[in-house]
Protein backbone atom coordinates (compact mmCIF):
# COMPACT_ATOMS: atom_id res chain seq x y z
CA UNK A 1 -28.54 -6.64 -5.77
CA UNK A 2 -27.24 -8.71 -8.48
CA UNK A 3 -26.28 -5.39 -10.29
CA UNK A 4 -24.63 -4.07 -7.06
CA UNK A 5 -22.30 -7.02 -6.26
CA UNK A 6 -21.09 -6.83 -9.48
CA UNK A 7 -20.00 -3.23 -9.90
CA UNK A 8 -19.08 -3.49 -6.49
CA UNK A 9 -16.13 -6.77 -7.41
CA UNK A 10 -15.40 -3.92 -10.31
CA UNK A 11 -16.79 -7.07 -12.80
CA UNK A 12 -18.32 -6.32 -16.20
CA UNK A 13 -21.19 -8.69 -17.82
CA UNK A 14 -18.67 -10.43 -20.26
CA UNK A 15 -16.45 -11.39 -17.34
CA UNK A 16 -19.10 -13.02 -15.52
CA UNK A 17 -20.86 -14.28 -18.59
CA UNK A 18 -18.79 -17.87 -19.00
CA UNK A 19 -19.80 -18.71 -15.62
CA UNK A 20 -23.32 -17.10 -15.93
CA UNK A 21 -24.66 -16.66 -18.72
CA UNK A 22 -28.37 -16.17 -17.98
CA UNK A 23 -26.69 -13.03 -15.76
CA UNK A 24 -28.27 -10.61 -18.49
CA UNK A 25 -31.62 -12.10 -17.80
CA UNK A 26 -31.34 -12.01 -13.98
CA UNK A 27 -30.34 -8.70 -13.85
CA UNK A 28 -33.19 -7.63 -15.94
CA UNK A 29 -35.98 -10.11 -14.09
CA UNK A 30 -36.78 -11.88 -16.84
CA UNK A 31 -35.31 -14.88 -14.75
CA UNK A 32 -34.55 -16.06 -11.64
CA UNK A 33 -31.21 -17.79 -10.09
CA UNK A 34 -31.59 -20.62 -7.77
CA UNK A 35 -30.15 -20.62 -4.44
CA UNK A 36 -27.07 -22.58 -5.76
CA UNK A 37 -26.73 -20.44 -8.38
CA UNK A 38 -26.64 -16.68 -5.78
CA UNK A 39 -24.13 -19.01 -3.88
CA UNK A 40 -21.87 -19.54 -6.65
CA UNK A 41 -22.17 -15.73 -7.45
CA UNK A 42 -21.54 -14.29 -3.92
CA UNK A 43 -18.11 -16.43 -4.46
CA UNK A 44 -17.43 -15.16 -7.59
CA UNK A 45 -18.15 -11.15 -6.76
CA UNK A 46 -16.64 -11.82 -3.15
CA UNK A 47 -19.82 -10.74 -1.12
CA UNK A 48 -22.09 -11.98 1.45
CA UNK A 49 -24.57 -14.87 -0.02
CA UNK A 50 -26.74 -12.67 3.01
CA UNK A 51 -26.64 -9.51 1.09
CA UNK A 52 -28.51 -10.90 -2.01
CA UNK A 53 -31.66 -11.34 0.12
CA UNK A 54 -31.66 -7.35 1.42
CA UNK A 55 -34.66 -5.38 0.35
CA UNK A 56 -32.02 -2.49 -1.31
CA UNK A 57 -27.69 -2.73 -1.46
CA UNK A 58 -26.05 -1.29 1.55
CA UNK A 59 -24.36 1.25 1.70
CA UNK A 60 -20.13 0.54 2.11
CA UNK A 61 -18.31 3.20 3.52
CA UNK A 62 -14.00 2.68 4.44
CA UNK A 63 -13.94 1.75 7.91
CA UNK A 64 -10.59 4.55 7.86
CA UNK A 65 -10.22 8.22 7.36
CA UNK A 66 -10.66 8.45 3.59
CA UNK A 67 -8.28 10.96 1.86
CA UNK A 68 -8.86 9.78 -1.51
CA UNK A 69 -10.00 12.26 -4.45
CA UNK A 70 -11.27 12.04 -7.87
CA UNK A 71 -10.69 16.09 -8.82
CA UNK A 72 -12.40 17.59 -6.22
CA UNK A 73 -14.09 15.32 -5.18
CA UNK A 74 -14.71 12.26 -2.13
CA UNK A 75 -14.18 9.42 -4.14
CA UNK A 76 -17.26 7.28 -3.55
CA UNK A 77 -17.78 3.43 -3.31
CA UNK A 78 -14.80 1.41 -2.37
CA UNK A 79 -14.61 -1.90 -4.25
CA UNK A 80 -14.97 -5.63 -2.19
CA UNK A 81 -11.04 -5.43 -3.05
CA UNK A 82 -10.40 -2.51 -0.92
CA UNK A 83 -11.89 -3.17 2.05
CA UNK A 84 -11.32 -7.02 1.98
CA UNK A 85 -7.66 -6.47 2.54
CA UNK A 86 -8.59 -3.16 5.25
CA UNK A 87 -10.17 -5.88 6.99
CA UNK A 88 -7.11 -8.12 6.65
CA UNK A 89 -4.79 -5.69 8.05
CA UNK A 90 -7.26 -4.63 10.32
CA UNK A 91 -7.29 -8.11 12.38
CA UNK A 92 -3.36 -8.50 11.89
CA UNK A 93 -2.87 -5.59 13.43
CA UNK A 94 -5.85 -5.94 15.93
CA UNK A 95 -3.32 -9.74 16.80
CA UNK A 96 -0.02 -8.02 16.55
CA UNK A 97 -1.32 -5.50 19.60
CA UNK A 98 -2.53 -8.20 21.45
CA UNK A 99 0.70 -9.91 21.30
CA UNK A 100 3.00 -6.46 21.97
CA UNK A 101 1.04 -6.11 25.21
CA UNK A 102 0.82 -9.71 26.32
CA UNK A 103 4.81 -9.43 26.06
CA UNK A 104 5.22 -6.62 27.79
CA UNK A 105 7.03 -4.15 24.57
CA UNK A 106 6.91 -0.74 25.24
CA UNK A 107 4.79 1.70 23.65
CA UNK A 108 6.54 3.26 20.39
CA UNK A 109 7.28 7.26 21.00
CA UNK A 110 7.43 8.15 17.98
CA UNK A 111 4.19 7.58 16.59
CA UNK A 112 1.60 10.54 16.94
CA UNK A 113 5.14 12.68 18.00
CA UNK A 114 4.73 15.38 15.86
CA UNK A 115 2.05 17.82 14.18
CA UNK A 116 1.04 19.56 10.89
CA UNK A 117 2.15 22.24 11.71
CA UNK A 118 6.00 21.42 12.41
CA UNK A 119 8.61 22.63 10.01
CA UNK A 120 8.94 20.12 7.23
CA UNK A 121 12.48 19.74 6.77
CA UNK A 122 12.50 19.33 10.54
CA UNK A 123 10.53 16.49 10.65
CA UNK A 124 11.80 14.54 7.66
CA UNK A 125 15.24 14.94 9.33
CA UNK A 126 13.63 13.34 12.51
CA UNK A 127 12.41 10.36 10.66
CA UNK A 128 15.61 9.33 8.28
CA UNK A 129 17.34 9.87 12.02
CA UNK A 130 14.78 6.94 13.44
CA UNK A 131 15.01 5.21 10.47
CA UNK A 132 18.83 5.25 9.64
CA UNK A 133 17.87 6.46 6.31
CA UNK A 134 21.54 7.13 4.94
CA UNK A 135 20.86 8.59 1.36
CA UNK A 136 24.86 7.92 0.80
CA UNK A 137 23.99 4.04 1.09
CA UNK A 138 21.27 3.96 -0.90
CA UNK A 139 23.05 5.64 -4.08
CA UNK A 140 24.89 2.32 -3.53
CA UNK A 141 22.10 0.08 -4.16
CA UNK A 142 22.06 -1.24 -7.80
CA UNK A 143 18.19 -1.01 -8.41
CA UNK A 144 14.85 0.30 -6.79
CA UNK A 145 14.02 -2.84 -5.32
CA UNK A 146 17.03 -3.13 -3.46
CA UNK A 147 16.47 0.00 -2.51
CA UNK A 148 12.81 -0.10 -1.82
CA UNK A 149 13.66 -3.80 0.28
CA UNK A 150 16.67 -1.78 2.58
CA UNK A 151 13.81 1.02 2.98
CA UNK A 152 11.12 -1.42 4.58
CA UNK A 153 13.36 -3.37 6.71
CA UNK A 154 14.93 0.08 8.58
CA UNK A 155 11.20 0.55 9.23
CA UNK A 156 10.52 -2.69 10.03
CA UNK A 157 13.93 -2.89 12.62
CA UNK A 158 12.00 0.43 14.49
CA UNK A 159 8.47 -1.20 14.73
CA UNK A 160 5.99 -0.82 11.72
CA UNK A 161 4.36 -3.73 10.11
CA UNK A 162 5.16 -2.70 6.51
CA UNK A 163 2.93 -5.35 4.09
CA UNK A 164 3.21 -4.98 0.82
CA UNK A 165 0.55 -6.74 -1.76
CA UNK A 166 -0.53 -6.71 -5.11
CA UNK A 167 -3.34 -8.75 -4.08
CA UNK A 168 -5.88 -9.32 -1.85
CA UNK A 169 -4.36 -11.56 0.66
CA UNK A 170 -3.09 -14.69 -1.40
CA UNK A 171 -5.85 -14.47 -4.08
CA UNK A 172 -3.80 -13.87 -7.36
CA UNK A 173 -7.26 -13.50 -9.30
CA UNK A 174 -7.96 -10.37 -7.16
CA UNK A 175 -5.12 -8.19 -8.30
CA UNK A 176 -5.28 -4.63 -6.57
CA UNK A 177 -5.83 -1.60 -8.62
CA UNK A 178 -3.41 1.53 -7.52
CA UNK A 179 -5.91 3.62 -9.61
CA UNK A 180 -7.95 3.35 -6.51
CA UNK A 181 -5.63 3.44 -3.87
CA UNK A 182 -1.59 3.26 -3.26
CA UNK A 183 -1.56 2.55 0.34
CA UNK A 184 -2.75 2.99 3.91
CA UNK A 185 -1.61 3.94 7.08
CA UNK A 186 -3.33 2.03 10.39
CA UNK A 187 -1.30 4.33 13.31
CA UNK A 188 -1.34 1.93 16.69
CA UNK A 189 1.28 2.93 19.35
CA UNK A 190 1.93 -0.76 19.86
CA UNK A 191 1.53 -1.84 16.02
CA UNK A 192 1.78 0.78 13.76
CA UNK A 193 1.12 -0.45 10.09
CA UNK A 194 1.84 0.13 6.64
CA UNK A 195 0.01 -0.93 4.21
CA UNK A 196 1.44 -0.22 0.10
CA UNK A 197 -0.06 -2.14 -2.88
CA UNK A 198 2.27 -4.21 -4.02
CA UNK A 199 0.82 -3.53 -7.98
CA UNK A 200 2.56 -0.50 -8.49
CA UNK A 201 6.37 0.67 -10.01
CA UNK A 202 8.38 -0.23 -7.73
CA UNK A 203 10.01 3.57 -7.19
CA UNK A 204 6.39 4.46 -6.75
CA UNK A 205 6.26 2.16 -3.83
CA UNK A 206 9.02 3.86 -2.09
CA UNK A 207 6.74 7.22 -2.31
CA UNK A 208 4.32 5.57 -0.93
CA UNK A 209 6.04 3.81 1.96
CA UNK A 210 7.27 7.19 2.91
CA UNK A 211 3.68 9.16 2.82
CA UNK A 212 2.20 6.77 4.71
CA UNK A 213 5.47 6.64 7.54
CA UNK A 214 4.34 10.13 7.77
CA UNK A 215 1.26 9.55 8.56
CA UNK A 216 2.80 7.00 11.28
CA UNK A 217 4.43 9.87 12.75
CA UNK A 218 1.47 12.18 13.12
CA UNK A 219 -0.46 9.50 14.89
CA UNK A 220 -3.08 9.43 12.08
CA UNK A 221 -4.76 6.56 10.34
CA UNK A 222 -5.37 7.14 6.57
CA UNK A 223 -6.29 5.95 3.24
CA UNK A 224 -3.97 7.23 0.57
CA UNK A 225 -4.10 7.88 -3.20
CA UNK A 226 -1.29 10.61 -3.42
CA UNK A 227 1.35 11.00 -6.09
CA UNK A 228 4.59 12.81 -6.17
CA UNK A 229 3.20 15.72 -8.77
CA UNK A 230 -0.37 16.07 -6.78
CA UNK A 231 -0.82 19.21 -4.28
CA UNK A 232 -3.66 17.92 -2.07
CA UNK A 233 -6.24 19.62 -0.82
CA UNK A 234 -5.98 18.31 2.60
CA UNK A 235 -3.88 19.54 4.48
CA UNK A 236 -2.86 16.81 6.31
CA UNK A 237 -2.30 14.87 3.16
CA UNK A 238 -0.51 17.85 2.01
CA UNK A 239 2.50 18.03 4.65
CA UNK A 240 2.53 14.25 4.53
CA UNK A 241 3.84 14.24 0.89
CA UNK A 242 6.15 17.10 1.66
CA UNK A 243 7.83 14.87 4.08
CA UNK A 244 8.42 11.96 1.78
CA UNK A 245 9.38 13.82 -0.57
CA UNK A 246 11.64 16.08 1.54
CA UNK A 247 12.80 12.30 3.42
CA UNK A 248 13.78 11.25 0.21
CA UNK A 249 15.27 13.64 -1.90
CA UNK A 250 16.28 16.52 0.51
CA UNK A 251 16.02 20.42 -1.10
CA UNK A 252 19.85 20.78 0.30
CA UNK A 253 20.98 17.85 -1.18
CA UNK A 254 19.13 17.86 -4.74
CA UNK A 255 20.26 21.88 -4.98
CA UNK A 256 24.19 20.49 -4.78
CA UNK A 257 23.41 17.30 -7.56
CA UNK A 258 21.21 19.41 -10.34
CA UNK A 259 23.22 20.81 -12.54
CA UNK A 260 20.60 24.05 -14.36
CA UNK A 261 20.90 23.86 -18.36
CA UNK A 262 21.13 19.89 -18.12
CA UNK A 263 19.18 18.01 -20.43
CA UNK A 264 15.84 17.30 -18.64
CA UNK A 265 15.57 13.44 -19.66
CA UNK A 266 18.98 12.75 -18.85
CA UNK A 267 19.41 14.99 -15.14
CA UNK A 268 15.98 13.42 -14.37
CA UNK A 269 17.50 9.99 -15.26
CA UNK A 270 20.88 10.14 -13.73
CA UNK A 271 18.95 12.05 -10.08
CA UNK A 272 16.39 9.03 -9.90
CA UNK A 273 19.15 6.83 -9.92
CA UNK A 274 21.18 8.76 -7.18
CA UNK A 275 18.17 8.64 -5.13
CA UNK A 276 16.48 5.72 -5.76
CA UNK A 277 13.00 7.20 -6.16
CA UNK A 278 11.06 7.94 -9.33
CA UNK A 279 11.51 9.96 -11.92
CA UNK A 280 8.02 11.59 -10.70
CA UNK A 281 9.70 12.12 -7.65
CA UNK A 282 12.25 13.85 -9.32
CA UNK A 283 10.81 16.64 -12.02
CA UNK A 284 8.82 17.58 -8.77
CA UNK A 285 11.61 18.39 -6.78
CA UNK A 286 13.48 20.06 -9.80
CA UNK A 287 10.22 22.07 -10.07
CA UNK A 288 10.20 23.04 -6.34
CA UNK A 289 13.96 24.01 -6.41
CA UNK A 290 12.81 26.60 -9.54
CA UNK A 291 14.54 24.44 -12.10
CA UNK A 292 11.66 24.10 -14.08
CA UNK A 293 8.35 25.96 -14.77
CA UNK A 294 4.95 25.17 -14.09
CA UNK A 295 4.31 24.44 -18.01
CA UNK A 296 8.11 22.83 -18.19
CA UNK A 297 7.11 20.65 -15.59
CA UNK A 298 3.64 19.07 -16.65
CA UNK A 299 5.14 18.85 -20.28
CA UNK A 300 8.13 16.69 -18.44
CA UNK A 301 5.68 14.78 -16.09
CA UNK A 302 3.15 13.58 -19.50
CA UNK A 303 6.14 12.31 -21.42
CA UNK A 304 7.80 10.74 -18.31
CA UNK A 305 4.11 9.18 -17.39
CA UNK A 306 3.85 7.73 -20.98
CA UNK A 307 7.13 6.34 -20.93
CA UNK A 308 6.85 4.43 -17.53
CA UNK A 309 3.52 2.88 -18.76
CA UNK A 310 5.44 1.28 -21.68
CA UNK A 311 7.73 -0.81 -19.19
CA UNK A 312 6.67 -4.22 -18.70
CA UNK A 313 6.29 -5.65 -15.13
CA UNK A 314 7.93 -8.53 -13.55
CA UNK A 315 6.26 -11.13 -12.24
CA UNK A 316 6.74 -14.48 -10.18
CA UNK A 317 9.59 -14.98 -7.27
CA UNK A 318 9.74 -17.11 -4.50
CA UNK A 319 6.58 -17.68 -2.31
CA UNK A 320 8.22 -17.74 0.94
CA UNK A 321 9.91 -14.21 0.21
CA UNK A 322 6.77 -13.26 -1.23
CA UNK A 323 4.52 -14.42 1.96
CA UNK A 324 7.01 -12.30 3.95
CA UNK A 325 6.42 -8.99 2.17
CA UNK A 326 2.23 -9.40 1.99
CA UNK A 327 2.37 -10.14 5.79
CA UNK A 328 5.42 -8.21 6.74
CA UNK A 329 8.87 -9.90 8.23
CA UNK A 330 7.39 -8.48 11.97
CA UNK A 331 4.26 -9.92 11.75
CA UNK A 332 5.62 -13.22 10.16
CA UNK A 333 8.09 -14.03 13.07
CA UNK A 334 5.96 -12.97 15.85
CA UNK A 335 2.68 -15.20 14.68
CA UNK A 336 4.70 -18.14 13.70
CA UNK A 337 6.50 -18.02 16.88
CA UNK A 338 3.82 -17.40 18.90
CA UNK A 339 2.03 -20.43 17.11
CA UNK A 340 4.86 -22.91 17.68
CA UNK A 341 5.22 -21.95 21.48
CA UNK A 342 1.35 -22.95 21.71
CA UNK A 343 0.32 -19.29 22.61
CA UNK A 344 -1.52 -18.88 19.11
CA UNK A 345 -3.68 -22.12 17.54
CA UNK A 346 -2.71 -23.05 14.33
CA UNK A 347 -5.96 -22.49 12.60
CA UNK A 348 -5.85 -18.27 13.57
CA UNK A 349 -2.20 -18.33 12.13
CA UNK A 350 -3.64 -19.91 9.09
CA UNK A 351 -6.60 -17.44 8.69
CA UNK A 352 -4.17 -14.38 9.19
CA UNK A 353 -1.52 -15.54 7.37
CA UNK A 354 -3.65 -16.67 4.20
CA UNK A 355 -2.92 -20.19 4.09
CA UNK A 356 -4.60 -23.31 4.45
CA UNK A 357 -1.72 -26.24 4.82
CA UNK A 358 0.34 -27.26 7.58
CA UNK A 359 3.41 -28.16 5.07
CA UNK A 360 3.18 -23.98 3.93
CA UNK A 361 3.79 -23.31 7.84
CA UNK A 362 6.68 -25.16 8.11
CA UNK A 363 8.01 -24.44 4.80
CA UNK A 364 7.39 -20.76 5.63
CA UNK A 365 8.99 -20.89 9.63
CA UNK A 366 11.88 -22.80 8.04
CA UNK A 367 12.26 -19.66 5.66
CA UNK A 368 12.06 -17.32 8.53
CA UNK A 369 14.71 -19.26 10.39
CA UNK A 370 12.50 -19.75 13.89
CA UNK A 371 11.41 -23.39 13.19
């Protein structure tokens, strides 16, 4: 058990050592933790102190349609990260309902309004329509997360709770790993939510935001690993990233823009800007409108992949404007309103909103201009 809550908080021995170090001889039963000491674990792996006393681990599954893959396969074992911050967005959204209903909105049409098996371009013309996704206005925007910031509000203005995190809830020592999954889509006619981890390129989150809006649209909930360059083998998955990418950088359009017998580096530059998506984003497209091979294109995607892992992330910003992206500008104004109209108690906000003081409330309803 003490093995399993360990791989499962993706911690290694030496991690865990400082604070433990007899871990090596628990593990093996050559010694035995007290009570206090199993407490002081569950905290640190972020399970159950209940769990340590089972006969065998349990077995986890994602409480949402899984459409992750490792190769060819299911991809197995979801990490206390993951489904922590599920469960999070599970109960805002779960409070976000309650509240649509209780105020009388109107169901949203456009979620579950169309199929698999509608004509792509179709639908992605449908959806920058809803959204007021002018790709004329966004060449205007002077970087991605301008770009990516314009993108989530013109979804937020039609309905979805878009949160965006790097972490799980407030924790900053639980950092989210994109490796294991990019986002999630939790489709609700009354709350529809997006959920995009907030530790990946910013460009990548705009791929991301737009795969899972997809999903939105279809009316199905999903967990999401997808990249630009992957064909996956789901076919739902599938026609989801040929919409975002087809919502983002139309065929039509990128046809008129690429200019063939351009150098690669610098036409995959100067169309990532013009669209303000990745450069991922873009050898795909190039290699879907026949500009470039099959062999062209991996060769472009390695060297392009090694040179966006050598760019350092930011870090830091304002908490308030922080607080509003992990919860999402919707849900923010709705629960703080609610709260200070005495239809939600104060200690709910708290738990959903991942604080613990009354002066972060204020601060944070003063910031959202409804205090």
């Amino acid at each position: 058990m003490l093995r399993w809550a360990r791989e499962r908080a993706r911690l290694d021995m030496d991690s865990l050592a400082p604070r433990f170090p007899r871990l090596a001889e628990w593990e093996d039963e050559t010694a035995r933790p007290t009570l206090k000491q199993i407490e002081s674990f569950a905290h640190a792996t972020h399970a159950p102190v209940g769990f340590f006393f089972l006969a065998e681990p349990p077995v986890e599954t994602v409480p949402i349609p899984d459409f992750r893959t490792d190769g060819a396969r299911r991809v197995e074992r979801p990490s206390a990260d993951l489904l922590d911050t599920i469960y999070i967005c599970q109960q805002r959204q779960e409070w976000y309902r309650d509240f649509a209903r209780s105020n009388r909105h109107d169901p949203l049409g456009f979620v579950g309004s169309m199929g698999i098996d509608g004509e792509v371009v179709g639908a992605a013309a449908t959806m920058r329509a809803a959204l007021g996704l002018n790709l004329e206005e966004r060449r205007q925007f002077g970087t991605w997360t301008d770009a990516l910031r314009a993108f989530i509000a013109q979804a937020d203005a039609l309905g979805v709770l878009v949160m965006v995190n790097g972490v799980v809830g407030n924790n900053t020592h639980r950092g989210l790993d994109p490796r294991e999954f990019r986002g999630f889509a939790l489709a609700d006619r009354w709350a529809p939510l997006v959920f995009i981890n907030g530790a990946d390129s910013k460009a990548a989150q705009m791929f991301t935001l737009a795969h899972e809006l997809a999903h939105i649209w279809l009316g199905q909930t999903a967990l999401s690993d997808v990249e630009p360059v992957t064909t996956p083998q789901d076919q739902v998955e599938r026609w989801c990233n040929r919409v975002a990418a087809e919502l983002l950088v139309p065929m039509a359009v990128l046809r008129e823009e690429y200019q063939p017998g351009e150098d690669l580096p610098e036409a995959v530059s100067r169309l990532a800007r013009r669209f303000k998506v990745s450069t991922l984003v873009i050898l795909r497209r190039i290699h879907d409108a026949g500009g470039l091979t099959r062999d062209e294109f991996w060769a472009g995607y390695r060297a392009e992949l090694d040179r966006i892992r050598e760019i350092p992330r930011g870090s830091g910003g304002n908490f308030y404007l922080t607080e509003t992206a992990r919860v999402g500008r919707r849900m923010a104004l709705a629960l703080v309103s609610s709260t200070l109209e005495g239809q939600t108690l104060h200690r709910d906000a708290y738990r959903l909103l991942g604080i613990s003081k009354h002066a972060t409330f204020s601060d944070l309803a003063h910031s959202l201009g409804v205090a």
